[in-house]
Protein backbone atom coordinates (compact mmCIF):
# COMPACT_ATOMS: atom_id res chain seq x y z
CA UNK A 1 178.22 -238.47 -28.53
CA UNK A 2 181.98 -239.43 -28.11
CA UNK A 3 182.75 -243.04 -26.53
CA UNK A 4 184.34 -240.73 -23.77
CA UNK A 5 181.13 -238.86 -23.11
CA UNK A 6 179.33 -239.59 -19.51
CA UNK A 7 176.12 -239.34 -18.25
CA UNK A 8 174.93 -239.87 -14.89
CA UNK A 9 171.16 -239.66 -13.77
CA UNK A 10 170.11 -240.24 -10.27
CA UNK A 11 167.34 -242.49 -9.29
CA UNK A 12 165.15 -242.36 -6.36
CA UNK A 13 167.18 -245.14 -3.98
CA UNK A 14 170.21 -243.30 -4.66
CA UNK A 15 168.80 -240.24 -3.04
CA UNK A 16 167.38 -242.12 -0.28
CA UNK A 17 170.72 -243.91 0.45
CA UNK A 18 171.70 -240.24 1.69
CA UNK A 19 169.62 -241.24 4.70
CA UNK A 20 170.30 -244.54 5.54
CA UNK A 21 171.14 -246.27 8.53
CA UNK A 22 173.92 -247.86 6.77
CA UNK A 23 176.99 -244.94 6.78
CA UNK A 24 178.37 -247.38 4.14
CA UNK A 25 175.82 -246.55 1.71
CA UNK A 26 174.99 -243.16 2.63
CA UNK A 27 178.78 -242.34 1.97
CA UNK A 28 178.82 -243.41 -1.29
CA UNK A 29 175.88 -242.26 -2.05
CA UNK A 30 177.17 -238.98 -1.16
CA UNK A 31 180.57 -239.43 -2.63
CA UNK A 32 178.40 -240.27 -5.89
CA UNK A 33 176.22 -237.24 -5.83
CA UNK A 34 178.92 -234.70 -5.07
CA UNK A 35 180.62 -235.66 -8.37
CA UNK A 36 177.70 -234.14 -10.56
CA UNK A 37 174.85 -235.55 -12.37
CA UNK A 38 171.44 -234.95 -12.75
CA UNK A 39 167.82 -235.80 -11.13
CA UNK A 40 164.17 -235.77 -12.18
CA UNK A 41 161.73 -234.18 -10.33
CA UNK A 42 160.24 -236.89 -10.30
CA UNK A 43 162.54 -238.84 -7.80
CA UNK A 44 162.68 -235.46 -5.66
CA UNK A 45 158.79 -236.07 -5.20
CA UNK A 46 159.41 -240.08 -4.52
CA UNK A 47 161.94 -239.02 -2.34
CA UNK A 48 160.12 -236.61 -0.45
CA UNK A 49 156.87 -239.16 0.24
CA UNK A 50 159.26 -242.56 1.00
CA UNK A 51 161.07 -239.68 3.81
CA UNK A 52 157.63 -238.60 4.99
CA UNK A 53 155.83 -241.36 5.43
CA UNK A 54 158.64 -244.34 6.18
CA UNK A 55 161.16 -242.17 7.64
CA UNK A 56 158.91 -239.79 9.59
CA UNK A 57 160.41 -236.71 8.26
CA UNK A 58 158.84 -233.32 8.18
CA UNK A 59 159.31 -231.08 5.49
CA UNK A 60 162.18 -229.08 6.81
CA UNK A 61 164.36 -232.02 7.12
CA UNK A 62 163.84 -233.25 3.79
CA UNK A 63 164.87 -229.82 2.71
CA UNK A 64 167.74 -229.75 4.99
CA UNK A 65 169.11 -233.11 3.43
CA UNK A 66 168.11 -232.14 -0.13
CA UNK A 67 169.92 -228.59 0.22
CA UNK A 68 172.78 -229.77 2.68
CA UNK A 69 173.97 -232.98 0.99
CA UNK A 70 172.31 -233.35 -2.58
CA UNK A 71 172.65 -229.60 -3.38
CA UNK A 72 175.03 -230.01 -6.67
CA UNK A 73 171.70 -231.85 -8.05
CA UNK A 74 168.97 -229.17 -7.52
CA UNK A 75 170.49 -226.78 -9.88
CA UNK A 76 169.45 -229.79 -12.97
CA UNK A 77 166.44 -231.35 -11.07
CA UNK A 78 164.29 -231.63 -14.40
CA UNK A 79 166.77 -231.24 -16.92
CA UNK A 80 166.87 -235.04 -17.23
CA UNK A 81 165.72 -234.78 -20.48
CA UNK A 82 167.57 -231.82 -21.66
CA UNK A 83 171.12 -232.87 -20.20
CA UNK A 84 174.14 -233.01 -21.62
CA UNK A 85 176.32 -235.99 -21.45
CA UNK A 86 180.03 -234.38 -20.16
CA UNK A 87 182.97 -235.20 -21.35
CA UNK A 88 185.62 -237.46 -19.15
CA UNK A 89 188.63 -236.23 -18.59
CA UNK A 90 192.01 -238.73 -18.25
């Protein structure tokens, strides 16, 4: 791995940020997860229960958020440990 070389993995607050009352957050948590990275399934499962069962949320709208503003993550959700770090460019 070059010095250059990035790598950016996802935790579960991160994710849950995207619902926040606080825009601030939920921005950059946005802004963050549009640039790329990856996520375990693991935090899609913590992220699912902490929406359920503090947030109230059914199913469908923890798809909705997952699909609608955390999609460029579901395409690696599990390859955590199989990633690739990618190379910065500048």
């Amino acid at each position: 791995m070059r010095a250059t070389d990035i790598f950016f993995f996802f935790d579960t607050n991160v994710v849950l940020y995207l619902i926040s009352g606080d825009s601030i957050k939920a921005d950059r948590a946005e802004e963050l997860i549009g640039a790329g990275g990856v996520i375990s399934v693991q935090v899609l499962n913590e992220f699912a229960s902490v929406a359920s069962r503090k947030n109230s949320m059914r199913p469908a709208e923890i798809r909705e958020v997952l699909i609608g503003r955390a999609s460029s993550l579901l395409g690696r959700a599990g390859d955590a440990g199989n990633a690739r770090p990618r190379s910065r460019s500048g």
